[in-house]
N, C-alpha and C. Protein backbone atom coordinates (compact mmCIF):
# COMPACT_ATOMS: atom_id res chain seq x y z
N UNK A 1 224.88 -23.28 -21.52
CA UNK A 1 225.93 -23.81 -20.67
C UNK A 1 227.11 -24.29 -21.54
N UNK A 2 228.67 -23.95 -21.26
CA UNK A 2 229.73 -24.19 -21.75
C UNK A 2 229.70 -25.71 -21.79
N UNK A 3 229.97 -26.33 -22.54
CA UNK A 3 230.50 -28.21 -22.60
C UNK A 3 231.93 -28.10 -21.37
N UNK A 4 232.50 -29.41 -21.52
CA UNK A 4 233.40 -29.34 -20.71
C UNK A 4 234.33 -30.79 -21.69
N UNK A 5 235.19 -30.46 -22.21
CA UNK A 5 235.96 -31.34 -22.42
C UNK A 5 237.15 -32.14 -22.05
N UNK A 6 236.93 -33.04 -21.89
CA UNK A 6 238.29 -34.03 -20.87
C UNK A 6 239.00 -34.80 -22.06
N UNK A 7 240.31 -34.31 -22.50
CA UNK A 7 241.22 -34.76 -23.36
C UNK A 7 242.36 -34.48 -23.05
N UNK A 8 243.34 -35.48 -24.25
CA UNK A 8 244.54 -35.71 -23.97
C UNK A 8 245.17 -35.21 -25.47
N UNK A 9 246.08 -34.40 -25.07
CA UNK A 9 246.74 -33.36 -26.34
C UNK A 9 247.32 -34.05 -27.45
N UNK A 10 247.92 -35.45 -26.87
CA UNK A 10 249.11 -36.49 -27.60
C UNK A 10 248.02 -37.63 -28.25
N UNK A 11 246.20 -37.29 -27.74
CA UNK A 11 245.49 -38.23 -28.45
C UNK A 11 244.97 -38.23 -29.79
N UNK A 12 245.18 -38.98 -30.92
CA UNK A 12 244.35 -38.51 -31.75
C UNK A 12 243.30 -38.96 -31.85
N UNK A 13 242.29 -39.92 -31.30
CA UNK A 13 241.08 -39.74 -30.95
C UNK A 13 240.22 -38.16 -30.54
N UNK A 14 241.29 -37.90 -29.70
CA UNK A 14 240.84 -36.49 -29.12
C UNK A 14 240.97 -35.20 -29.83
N UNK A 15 242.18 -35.24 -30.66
CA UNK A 15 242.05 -34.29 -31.38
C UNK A 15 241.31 -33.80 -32.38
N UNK A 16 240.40 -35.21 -33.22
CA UNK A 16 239.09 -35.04 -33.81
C UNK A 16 238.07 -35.09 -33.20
N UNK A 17 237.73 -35.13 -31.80
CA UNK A 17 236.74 -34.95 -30.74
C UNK A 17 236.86 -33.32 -31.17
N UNK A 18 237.60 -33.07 -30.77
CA UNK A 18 238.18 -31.47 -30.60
C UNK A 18 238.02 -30.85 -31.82
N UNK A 19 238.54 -31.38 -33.05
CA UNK A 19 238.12 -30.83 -34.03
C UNK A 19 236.24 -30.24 -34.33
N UNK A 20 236.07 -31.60 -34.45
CA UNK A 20 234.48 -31.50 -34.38
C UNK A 20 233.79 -30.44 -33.46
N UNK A 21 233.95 -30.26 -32.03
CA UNK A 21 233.57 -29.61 -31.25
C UNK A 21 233.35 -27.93 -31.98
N UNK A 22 234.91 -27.47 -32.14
CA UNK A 22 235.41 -26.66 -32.74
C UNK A 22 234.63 -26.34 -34.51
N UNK A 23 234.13 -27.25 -35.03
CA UNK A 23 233.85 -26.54 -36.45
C UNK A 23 232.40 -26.43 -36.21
N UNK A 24 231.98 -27.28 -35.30
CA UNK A 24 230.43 -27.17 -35.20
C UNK A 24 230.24 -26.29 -34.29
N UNK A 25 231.07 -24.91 -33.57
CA UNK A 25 230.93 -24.11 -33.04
C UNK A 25 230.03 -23.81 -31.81
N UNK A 26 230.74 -25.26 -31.03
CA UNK A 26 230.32 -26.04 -29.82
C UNK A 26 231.61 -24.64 -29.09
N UNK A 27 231.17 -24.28 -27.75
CA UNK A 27 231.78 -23.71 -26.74
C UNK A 27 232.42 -24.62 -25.77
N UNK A 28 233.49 -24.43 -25.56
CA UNK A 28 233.92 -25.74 -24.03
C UNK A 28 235.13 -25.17 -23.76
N UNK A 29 235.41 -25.40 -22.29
CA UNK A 29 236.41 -25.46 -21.44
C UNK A 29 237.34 -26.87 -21.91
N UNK A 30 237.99 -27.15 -22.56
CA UNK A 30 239.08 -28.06 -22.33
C UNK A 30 240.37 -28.57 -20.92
N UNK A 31 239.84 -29.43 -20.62
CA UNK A 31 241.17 -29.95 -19.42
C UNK A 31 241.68 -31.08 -20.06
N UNK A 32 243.26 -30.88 -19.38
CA UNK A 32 244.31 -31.63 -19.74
C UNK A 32 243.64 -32.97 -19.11
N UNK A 33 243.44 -34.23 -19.32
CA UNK A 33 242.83 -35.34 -18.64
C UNK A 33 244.13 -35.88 -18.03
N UNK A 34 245.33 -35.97 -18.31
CA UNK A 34 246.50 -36.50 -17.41
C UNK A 34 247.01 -35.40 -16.74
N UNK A 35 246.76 -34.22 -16.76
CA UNK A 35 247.10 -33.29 -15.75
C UNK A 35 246.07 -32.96 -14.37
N UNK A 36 245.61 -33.29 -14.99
CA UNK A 36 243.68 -32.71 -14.16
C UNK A 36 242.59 -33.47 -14.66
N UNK A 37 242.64 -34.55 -13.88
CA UNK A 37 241.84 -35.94 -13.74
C UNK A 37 240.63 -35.06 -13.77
N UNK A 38 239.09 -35.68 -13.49
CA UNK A 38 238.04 -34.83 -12.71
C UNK A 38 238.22 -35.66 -11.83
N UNK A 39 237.52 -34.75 -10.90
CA UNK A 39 237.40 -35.37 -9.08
C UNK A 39 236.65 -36.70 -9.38
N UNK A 40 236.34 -37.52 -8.16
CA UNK A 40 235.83 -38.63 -7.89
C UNK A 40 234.62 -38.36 -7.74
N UNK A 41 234.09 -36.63 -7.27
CA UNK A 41 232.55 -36.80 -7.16
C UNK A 41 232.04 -36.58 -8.71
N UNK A 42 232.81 -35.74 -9.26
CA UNK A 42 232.60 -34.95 -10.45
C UNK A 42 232.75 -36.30 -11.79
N UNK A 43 233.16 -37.18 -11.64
CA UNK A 43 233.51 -38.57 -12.12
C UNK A 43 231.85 -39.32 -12.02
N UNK A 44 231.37 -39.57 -10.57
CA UNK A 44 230.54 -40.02 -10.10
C UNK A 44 229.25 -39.17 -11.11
N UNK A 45 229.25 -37.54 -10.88
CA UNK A 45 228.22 -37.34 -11.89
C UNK A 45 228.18 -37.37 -13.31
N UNK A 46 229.45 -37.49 -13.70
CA UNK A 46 229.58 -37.57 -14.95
C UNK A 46 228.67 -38.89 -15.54
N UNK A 47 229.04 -40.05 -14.54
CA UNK A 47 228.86 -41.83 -14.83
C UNK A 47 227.25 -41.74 -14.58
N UNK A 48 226.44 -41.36 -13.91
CA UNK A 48 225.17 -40.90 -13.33
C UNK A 48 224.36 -40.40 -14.44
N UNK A 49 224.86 -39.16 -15.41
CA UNK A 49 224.12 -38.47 -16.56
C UNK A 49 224.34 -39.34 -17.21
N UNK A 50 225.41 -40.14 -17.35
CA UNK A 50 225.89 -41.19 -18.99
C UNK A 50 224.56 -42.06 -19.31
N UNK A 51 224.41 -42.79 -18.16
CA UNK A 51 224.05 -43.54 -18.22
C UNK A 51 224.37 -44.87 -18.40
N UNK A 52 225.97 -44.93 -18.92
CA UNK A 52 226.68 -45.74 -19.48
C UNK A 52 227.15 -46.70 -18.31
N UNK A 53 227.93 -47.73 -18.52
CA UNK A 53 228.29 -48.59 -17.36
C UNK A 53 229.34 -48.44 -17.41
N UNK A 54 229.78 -48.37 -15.97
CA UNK A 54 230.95 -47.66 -15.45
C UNK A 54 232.04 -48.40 -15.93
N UNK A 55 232.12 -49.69 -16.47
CA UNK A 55 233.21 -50.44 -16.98
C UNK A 55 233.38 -49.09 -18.59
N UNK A 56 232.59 -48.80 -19.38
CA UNK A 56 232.58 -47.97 -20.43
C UNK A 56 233.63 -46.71 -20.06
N UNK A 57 233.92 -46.65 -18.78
CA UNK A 57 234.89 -45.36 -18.59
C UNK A 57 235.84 -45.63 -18.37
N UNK A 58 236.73 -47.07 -18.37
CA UNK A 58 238.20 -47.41 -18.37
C UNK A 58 238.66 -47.18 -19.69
N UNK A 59 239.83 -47.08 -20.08
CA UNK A 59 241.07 -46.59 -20.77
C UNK A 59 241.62 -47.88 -21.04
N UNK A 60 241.00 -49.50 -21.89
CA UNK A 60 241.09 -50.40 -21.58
C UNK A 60 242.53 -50.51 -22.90
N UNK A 61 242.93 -49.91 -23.32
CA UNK A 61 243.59 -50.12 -24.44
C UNK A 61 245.16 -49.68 -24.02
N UNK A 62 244.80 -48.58 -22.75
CA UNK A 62 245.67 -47.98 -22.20
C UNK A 62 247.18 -48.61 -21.91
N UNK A 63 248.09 -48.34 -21.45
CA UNK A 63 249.34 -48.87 -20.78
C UNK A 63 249.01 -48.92 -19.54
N UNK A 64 248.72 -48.17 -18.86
CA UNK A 64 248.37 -47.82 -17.57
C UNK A 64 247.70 -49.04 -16.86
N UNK A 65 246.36 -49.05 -17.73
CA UNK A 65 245.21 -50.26 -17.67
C UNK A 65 246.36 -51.35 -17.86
N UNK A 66 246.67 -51.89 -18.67
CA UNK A 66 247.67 -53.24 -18.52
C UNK A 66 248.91 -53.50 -17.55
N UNK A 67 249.34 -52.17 -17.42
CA UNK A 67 250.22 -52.20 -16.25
C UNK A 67 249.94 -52.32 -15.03
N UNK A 68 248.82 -52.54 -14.28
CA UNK A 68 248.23 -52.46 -13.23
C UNK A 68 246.78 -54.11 -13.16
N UNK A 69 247.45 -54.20 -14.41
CA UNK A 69 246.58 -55.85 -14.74
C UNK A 69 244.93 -55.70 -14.19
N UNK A 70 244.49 -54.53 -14.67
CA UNK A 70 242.79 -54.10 -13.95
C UNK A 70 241.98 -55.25 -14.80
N UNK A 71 242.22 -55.46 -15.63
CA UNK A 71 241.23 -57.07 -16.36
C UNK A 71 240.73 -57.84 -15.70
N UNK A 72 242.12 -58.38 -14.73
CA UNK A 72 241.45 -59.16 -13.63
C UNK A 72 241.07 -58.62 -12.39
N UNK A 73 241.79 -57.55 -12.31
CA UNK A 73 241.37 -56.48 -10.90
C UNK A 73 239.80 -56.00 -10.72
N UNK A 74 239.47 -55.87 -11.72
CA UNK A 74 237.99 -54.86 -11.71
C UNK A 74 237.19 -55.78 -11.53
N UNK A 75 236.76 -57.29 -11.97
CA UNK A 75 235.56 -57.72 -11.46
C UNK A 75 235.40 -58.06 -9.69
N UNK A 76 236.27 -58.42 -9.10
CA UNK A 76 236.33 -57.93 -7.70
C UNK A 76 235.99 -56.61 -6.87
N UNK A 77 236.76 -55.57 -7.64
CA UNK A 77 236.53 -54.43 -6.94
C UNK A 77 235.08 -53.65 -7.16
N UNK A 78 234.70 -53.13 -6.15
CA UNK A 78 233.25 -52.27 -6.11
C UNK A 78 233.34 -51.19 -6.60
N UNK A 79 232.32 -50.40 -7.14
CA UNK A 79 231.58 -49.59 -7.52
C UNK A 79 232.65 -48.47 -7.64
N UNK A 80 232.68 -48.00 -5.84
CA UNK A 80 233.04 -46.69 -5.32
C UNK A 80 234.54 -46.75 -5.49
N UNK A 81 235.21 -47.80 -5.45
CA UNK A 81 236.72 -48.50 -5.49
C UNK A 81 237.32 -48.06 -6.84
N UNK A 82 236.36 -48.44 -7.80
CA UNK A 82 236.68 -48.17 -9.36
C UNK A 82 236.65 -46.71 -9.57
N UNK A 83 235.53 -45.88 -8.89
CA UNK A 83 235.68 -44.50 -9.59
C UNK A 83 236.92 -44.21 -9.06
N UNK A 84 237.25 -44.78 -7.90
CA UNK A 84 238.53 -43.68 -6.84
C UNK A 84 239.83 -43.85 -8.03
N UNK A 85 239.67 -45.40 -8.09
CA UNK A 85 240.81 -45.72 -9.09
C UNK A 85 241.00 -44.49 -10.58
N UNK A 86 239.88 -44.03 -11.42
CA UNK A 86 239.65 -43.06 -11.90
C UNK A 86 240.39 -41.54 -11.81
N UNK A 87 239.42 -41.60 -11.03
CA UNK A 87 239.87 -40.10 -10.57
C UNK A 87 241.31 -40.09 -9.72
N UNK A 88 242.17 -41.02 -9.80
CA UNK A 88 243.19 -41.27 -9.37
C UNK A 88 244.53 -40.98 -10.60
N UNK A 89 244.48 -41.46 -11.29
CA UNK A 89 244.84 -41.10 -12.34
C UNK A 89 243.99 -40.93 -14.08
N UNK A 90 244.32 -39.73 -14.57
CA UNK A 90 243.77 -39.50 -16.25
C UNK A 90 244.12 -40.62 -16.98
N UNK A 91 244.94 -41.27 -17.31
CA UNK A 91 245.40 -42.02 -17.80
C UNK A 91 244.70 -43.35 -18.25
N UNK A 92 244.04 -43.45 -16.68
CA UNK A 92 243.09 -44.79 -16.87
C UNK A 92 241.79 -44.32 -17.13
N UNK A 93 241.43 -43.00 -17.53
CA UNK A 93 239.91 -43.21 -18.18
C UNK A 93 239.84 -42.86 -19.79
N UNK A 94 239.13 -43.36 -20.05
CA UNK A 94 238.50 -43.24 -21.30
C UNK A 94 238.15 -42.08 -22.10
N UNK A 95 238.82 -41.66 -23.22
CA UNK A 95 238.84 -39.97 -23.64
C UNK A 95 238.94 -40.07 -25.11
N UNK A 96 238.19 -38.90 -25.64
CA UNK A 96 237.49 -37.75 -24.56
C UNK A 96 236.37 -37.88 -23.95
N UNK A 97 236.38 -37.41 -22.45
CA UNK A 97 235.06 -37.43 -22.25
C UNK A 97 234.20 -35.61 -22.60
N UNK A 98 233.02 -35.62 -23.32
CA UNK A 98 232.69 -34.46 -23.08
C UNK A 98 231.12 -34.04 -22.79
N UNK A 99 231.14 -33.27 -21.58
CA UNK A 99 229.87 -33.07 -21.21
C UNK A 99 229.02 -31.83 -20.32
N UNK A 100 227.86 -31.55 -20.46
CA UNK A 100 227.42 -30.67 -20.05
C UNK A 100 226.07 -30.75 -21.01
N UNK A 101 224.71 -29.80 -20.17
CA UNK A 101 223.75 -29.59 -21.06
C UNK A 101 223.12 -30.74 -20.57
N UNK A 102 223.39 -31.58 -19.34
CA UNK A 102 222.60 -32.52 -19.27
C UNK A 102 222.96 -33.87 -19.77
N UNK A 103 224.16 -34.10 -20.60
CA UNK A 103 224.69 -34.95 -21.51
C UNK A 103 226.30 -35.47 -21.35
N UNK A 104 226.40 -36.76 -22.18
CA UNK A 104 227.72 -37.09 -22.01
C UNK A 104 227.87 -37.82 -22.88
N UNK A 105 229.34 -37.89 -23.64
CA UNK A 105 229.64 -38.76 -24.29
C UNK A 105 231.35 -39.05 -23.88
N UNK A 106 231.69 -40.50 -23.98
CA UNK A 106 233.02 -41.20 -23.83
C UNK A 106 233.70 -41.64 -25.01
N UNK A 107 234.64 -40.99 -25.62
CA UNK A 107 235.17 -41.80 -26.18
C UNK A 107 234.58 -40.93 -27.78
N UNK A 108 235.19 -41.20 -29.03
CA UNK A 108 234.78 -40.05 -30.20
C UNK A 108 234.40 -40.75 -31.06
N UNK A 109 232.95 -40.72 -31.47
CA UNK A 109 232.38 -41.46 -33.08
C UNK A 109 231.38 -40.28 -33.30
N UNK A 110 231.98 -40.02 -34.63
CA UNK A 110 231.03 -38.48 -35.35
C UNK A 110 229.60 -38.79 -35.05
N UNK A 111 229.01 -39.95 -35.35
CA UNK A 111 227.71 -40.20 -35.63
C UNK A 111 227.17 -39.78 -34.38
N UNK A 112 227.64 -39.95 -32.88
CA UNK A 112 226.89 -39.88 -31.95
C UNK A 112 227.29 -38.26 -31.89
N UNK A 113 228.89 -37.67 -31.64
CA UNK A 113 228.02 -36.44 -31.49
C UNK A 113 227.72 -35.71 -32.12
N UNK A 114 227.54 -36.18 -33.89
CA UNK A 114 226.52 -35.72 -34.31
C UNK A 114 224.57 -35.52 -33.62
N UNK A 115 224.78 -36.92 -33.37
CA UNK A 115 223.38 -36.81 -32.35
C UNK A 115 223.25 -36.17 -31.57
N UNK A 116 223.89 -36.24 -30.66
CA UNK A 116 223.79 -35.80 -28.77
C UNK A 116 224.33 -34.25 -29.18
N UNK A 117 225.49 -33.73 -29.77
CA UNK A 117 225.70 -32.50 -29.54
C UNK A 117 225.59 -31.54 -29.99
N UNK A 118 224.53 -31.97 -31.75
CA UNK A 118 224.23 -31.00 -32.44
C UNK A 118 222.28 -30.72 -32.15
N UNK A 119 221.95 -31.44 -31.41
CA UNK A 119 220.52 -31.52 -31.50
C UNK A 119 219.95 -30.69 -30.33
């Protein structure tokens, strides 16, 4: 199964996501993440395989995230409220995300996908 990568072209986090992917002769579809969010369901399974907690998929460093003051916004809002917010705009999630094979990772540290995507 192809990976699926969710990045941002202007990131350089992402572009050594991407690198890596690329020398370790990982296959993937790349999407623009501020052009082509993933859907809210496709979000939902992404957060589901992670395992991770759904606060782990905000963009907390973001402009976006501070411009919209979600710090204090998000412990109020629910579950289903937060993904919509997501899949609402790329901007506010967390990248790269990349996944498939059963797997997911947020965000780029060699060590893990050394783990998760070479094994």
């Amino acid at each position: 199964m192809e990976l699926t990568y969710y990045g941002y072209p202007k990131c350089g986090t992402c572009r050594k996501a991407k690198k890596w992917l690329e020398t370790n002769g990982l296959a993937f579809q790349e999407v623009n993440i501020a052009e082509a969010p993933p859907s809210k369901e496709e979000l939902e399974q992404i957060i589901a395989t992670s395992g991770l907690e759904l606060k782990k998929f905000f963009n907390v460093s973001g402009m976006k995230y501070r411009e919209l003051n979600l710090k204090d916004k998000l412990p109020t809002m629910t579950d289903d409220e937060k993904v919509s917010l997501l899949a609402s705009d790329g901007m506010l999630i967390k990248r790269p995300i990349v996944y498939g094979e059963g797997k997911v990772t947020v965000g780029f540290k060699e060590e893990d996908f050394d783990n998760i995507w070479t094994n």
